[in-house]
PDB file of N, CA and C in Angstrom:
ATOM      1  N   UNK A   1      20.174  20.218   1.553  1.00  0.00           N
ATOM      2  CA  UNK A   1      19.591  20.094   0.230  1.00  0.00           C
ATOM      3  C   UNK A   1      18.467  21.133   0.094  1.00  0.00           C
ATOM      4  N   UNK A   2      18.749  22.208  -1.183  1.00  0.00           N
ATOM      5  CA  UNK A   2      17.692  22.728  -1.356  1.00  0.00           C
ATOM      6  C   UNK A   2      16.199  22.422  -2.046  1.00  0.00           C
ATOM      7  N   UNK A   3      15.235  22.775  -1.290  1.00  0.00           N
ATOM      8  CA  UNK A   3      13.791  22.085  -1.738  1.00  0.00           C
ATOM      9  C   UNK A   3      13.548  22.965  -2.721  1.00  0.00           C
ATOM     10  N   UNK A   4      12.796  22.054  -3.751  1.00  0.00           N
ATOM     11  CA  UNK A   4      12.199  22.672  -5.250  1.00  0.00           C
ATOM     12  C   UNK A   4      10.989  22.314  -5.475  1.00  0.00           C
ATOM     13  N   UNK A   5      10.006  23.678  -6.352  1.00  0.00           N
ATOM     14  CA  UNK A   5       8.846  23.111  -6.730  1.00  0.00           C
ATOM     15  C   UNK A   5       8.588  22.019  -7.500  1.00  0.00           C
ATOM     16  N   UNK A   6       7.830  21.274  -7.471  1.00  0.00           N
ATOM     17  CA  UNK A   6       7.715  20.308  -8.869  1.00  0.00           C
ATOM     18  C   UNK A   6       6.242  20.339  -9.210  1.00  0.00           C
ATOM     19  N   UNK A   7       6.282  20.392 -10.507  1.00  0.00           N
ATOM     20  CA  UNK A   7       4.762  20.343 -11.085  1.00  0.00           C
ATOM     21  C   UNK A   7       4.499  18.831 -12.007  1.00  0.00           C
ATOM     22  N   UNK A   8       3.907  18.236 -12.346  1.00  0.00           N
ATOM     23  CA  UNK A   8       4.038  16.566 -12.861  1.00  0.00           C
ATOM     24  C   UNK A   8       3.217  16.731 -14.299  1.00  0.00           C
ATOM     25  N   UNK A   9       3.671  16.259 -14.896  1.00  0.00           N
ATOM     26  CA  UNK A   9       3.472  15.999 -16.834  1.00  0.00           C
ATOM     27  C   UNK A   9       2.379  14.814 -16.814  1.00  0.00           C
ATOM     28  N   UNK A  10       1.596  14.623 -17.234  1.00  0.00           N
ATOM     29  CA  UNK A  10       0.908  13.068 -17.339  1.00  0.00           C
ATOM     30  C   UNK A  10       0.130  12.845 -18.738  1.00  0.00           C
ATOM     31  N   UNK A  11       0.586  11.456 -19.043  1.00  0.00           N
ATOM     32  CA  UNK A  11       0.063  11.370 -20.526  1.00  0.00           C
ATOM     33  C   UNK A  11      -0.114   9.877 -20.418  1.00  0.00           C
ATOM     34  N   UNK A  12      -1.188   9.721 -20.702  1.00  0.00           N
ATOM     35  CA  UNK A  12      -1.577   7.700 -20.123  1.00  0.00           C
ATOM     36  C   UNK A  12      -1.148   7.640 -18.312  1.00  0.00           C
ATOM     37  N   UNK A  13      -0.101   6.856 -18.488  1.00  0.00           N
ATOM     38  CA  UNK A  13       0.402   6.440 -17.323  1.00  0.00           C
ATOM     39  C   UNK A  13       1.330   6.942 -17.088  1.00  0.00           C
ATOM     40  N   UNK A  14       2.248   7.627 -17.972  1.00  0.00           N
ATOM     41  CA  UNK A  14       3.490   8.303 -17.510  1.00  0.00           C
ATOM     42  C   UNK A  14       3.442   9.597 -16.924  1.00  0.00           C
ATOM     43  N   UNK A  15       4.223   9.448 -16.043  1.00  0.00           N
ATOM     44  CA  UNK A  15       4.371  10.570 -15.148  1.00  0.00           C
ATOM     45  C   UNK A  15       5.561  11.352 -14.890  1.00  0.00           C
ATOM     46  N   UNK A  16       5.863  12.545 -15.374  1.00  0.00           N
ATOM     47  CA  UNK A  16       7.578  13.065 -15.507  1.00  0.00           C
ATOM     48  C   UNK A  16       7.082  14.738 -14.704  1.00  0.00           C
ATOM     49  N   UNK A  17       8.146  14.965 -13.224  1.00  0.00           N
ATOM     50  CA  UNK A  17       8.487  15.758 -12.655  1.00  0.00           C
ATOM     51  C   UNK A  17       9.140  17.016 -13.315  1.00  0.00           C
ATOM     52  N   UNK A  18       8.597  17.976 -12.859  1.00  0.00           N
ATOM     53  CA  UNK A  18      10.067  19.270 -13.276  1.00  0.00           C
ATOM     54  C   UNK A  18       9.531  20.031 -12.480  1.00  0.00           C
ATOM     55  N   UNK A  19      11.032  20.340 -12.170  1.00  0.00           N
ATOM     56  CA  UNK A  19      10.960  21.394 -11.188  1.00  0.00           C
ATOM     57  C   UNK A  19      10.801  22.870 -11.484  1.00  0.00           C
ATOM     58  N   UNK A  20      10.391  23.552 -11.137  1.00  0.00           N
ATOM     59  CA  UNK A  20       9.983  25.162 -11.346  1.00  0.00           C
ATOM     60  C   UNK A  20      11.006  25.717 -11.079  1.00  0.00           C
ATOM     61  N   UNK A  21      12.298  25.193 -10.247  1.00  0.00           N
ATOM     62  CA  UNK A  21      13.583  26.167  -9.909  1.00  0.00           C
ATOM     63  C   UNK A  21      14.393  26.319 -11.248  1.00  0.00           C
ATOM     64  N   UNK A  22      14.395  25.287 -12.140  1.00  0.00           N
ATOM     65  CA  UNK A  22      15.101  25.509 -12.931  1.00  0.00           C
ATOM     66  C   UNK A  22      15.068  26.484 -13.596  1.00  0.00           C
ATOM     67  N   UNK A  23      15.858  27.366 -14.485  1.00  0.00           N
ATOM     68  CA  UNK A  23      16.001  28.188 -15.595  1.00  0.00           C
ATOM     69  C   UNK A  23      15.275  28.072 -16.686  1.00  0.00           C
ATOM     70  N   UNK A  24      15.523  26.679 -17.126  1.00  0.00           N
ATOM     71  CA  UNK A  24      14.863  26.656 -18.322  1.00  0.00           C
ATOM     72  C   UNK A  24      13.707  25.149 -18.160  1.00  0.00           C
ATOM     73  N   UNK A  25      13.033  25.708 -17.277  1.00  0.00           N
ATOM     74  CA  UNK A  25      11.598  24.723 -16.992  1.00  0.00           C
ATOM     75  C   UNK A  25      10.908  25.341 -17.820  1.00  0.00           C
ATOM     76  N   UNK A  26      10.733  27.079 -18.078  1.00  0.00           N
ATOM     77  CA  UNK A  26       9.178  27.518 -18.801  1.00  0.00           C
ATOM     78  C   UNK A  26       9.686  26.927 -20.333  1.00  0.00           C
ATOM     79  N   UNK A  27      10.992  26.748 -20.976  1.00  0.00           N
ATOM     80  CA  UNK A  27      11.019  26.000 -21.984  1.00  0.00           C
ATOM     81  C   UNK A  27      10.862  24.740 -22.484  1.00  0.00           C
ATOM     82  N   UNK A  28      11.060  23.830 -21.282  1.00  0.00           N
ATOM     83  CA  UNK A  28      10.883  22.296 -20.874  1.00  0.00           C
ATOM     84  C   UNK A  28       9.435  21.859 -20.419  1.00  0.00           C
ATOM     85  N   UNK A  29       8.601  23.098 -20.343  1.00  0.00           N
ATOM     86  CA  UNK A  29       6.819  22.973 -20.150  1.00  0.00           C
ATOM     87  C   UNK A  29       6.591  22.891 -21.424  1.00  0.00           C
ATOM     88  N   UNK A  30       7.110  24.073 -21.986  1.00  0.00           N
ATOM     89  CA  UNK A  30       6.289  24.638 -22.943  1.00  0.00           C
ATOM     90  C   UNK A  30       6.435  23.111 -24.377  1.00  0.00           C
ATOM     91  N   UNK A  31       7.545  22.231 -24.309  1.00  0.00           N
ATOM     92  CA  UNK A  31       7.788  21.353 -25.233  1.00  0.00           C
ATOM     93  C   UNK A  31       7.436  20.123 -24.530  1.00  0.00           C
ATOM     94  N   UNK A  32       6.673  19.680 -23.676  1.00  0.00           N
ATOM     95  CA  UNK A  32       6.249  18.741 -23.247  1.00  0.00           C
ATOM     96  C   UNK A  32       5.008  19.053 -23.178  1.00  0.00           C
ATOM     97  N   UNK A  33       4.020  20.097 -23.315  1.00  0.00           N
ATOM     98  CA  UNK A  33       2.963  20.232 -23.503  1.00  0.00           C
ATOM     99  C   UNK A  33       2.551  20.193 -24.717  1.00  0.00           C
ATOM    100  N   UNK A  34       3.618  20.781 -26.054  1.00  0.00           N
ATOM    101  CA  UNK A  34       3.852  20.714 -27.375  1.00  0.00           C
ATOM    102  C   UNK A  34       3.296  18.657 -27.816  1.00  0.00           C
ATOM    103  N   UNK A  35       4.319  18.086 -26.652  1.00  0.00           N
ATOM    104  CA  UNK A  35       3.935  16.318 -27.016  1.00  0.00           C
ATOM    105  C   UNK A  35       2.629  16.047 -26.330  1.00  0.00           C
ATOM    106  N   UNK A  36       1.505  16.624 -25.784  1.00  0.00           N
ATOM    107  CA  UNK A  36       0.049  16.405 -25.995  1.00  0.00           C
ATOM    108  C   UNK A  36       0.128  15.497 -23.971  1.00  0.00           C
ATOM    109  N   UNK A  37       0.959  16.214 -23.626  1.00  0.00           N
ATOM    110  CA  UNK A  37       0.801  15.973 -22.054  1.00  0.00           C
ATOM    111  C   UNK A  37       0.261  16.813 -21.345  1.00  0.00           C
ATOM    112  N   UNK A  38      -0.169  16.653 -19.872  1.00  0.00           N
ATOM    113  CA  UNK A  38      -1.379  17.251 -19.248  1.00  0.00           C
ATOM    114  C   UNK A  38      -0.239  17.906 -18.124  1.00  0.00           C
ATOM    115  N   UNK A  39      -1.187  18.853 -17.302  1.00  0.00           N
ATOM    116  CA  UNK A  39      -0.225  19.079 -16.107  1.00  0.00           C
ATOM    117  C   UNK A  39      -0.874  18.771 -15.319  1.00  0.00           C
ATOM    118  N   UNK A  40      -0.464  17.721 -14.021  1.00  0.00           N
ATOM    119  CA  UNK A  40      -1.222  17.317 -12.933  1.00  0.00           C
ATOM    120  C   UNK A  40      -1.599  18.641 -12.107  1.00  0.00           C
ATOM    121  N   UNK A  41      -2.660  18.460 -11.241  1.00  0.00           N
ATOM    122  CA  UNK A  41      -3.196  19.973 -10.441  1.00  0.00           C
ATOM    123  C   UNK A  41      -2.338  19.759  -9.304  1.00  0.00           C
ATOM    124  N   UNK A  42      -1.611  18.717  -9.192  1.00  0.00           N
ATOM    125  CA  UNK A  42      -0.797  18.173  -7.891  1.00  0.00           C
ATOM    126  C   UNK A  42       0.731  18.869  -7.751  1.00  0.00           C
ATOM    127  N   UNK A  43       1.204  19.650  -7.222  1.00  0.00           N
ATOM    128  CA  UNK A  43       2.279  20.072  -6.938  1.00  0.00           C
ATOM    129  C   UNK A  43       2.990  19.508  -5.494  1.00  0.00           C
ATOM    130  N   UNK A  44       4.227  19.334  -5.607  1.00  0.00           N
ATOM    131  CA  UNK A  44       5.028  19.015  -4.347  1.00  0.00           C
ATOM    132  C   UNK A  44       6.327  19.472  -3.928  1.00  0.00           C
ATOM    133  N   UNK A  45       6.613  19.930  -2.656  1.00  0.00           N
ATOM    134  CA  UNK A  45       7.921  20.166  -2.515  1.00  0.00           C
ATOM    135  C   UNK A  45       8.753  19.265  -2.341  1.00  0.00           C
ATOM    136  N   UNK A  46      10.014  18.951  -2.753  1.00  0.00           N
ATOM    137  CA  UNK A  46      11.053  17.975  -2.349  1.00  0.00           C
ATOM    138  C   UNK A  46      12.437  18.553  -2.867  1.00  0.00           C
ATOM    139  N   UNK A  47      13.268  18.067  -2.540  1.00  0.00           N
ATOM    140  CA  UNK A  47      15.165  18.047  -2.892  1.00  0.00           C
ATOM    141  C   UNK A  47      15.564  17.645  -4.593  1.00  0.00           C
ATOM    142  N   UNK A  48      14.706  16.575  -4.891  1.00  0.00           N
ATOM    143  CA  UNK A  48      14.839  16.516  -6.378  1.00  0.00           C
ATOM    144  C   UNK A  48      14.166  15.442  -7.068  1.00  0.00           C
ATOM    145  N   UNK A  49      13.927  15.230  -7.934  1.00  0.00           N
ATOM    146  CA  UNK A  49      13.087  14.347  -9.081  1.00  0.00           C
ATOM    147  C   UNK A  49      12.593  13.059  -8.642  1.00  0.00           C
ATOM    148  N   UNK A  50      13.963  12.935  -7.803  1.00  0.00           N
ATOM    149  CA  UNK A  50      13.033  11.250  -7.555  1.00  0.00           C
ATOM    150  C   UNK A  50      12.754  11.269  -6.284  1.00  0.00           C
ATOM    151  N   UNK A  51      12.730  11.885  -5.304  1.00  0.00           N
ATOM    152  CA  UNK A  51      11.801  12.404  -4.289  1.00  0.00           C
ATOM    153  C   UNK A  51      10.530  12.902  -4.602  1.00  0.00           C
ATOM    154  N   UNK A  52      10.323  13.784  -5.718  1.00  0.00           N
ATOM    155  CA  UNK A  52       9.465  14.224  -6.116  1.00  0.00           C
ATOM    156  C   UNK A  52       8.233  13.041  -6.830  1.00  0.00           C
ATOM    157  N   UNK A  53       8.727  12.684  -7.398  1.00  0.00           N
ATOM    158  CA  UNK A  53       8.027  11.300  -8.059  1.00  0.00           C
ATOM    159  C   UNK A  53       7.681   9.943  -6.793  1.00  0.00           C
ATOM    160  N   UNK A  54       8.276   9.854  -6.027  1.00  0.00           N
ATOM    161  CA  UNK A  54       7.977   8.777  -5.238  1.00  0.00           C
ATOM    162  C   UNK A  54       6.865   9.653  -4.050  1.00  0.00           C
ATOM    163  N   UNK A  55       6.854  11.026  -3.490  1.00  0.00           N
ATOM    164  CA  UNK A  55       5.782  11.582  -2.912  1.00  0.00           C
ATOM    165  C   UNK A  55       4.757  11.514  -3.769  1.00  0.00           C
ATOM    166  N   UNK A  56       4.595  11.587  -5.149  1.00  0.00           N
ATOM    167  CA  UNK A  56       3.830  11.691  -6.451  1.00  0.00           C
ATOM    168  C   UNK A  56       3.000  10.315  -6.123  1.00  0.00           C
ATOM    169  N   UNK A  57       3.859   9.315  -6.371  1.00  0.00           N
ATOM    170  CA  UNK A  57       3.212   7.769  -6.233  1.00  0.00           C
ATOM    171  C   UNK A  57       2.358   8.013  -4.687  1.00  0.00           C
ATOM    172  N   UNK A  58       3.254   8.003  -3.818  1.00  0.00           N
ATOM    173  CA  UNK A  58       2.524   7.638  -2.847  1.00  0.00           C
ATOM    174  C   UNK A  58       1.357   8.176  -2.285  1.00  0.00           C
ATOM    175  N   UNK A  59       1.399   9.539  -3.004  1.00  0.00           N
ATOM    176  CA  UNK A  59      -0.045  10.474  -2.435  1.00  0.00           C
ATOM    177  C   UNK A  59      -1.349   9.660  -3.437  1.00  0.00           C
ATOM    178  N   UNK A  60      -0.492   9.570  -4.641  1.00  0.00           N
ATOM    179  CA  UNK A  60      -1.761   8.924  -6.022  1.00  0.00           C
ATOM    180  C   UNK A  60      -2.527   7.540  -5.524  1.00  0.00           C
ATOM    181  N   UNK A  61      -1.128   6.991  -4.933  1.00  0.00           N
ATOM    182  CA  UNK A  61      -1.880   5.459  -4.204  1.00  0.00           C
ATOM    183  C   UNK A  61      -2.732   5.740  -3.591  1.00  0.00           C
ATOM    184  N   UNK A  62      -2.702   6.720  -2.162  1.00  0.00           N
ATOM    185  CA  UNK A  62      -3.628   6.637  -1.200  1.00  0.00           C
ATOM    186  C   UNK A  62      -4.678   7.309  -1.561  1.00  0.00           C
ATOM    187  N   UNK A  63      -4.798   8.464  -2.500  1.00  0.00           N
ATOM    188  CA  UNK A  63      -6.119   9.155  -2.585  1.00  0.00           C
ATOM    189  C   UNK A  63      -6.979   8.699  -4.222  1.00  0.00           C
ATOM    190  N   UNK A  64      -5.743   7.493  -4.518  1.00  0.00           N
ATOM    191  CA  UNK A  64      -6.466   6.659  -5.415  1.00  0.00           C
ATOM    192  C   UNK A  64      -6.689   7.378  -7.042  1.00  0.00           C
ATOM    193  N   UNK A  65      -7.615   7.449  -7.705  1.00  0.00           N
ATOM    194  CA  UNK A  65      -7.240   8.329  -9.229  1.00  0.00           C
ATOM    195  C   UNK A  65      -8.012   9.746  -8.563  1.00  0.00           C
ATOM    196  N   UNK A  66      -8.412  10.319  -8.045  1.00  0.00           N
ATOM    197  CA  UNK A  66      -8.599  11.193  -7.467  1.00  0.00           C
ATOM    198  C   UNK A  66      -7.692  12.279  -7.830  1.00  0.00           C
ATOM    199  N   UNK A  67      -6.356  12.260  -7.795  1.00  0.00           N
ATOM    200  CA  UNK A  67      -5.354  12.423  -7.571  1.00  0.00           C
ATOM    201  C   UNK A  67      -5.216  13.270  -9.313  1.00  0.00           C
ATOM    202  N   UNK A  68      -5.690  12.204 -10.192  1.00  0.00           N
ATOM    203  CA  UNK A  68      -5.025  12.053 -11.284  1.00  0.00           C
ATOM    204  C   UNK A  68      -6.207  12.919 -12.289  1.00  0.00           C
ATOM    205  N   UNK A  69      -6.994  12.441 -11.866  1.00  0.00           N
ATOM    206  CA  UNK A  69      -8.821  13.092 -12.772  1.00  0.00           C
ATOM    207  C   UNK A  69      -8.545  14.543 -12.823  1.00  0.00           C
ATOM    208  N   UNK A  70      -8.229  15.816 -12.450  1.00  0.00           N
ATOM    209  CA  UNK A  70      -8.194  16.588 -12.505  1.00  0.00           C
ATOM    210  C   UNK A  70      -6.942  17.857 -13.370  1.00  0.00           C
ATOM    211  N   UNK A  71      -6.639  17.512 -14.547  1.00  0.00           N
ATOM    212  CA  UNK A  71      -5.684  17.890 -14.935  1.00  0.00           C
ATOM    213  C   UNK A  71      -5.889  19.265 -15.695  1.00  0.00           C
ATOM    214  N   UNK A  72      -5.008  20.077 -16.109  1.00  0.00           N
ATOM    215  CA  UNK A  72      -5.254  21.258 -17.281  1.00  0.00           C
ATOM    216  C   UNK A  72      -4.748  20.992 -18.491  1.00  0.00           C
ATOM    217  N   UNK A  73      -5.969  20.645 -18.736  1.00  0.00           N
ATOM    218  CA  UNK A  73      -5.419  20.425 -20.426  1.00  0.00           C
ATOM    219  C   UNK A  73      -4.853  21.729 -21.482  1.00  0.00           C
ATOM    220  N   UNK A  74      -3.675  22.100 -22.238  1.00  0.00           N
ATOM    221  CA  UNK A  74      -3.333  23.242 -22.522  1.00  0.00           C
ATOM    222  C   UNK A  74      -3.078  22.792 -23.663  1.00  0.00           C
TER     223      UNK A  74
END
């Protein structure tokens, strides 16, 4: 399985993965930032989305909102 970047969307509580390998991620940023979402400063490598999201949870659990406080707002 090939590993992919993922960068994380956050808006309240929701949290949605995308990966940077894709083709058309800089279009899938650019319209999810359009809906007033943040980009986490947190990046991770994994195989795919829901790997990506469950390393997501589990790093957020342990280092608590830490994790989460630091976003770029665009």
């Amino acid at each position: 399985m090939e590993k992919q970047h993922f960068i994380f969307f956050i808006k309240g509580k929701t949290v949605v993965p995308q990966s940077l390998n894709e083709a058309e991620a800089g279009e899938i940023i650019r319209s999810v930032l359009l809906q007033q979402f943040n980009i986490s400063r947190l990046h991770i490598i994994a195989g795919n989305n829901k790997e990506a999201l469950e390393k997501f949870e589990l790093i957020s659990e342990t280092a608590g909102d830490e994790v989460l406080k630091e976003v770029v707002v665009c």
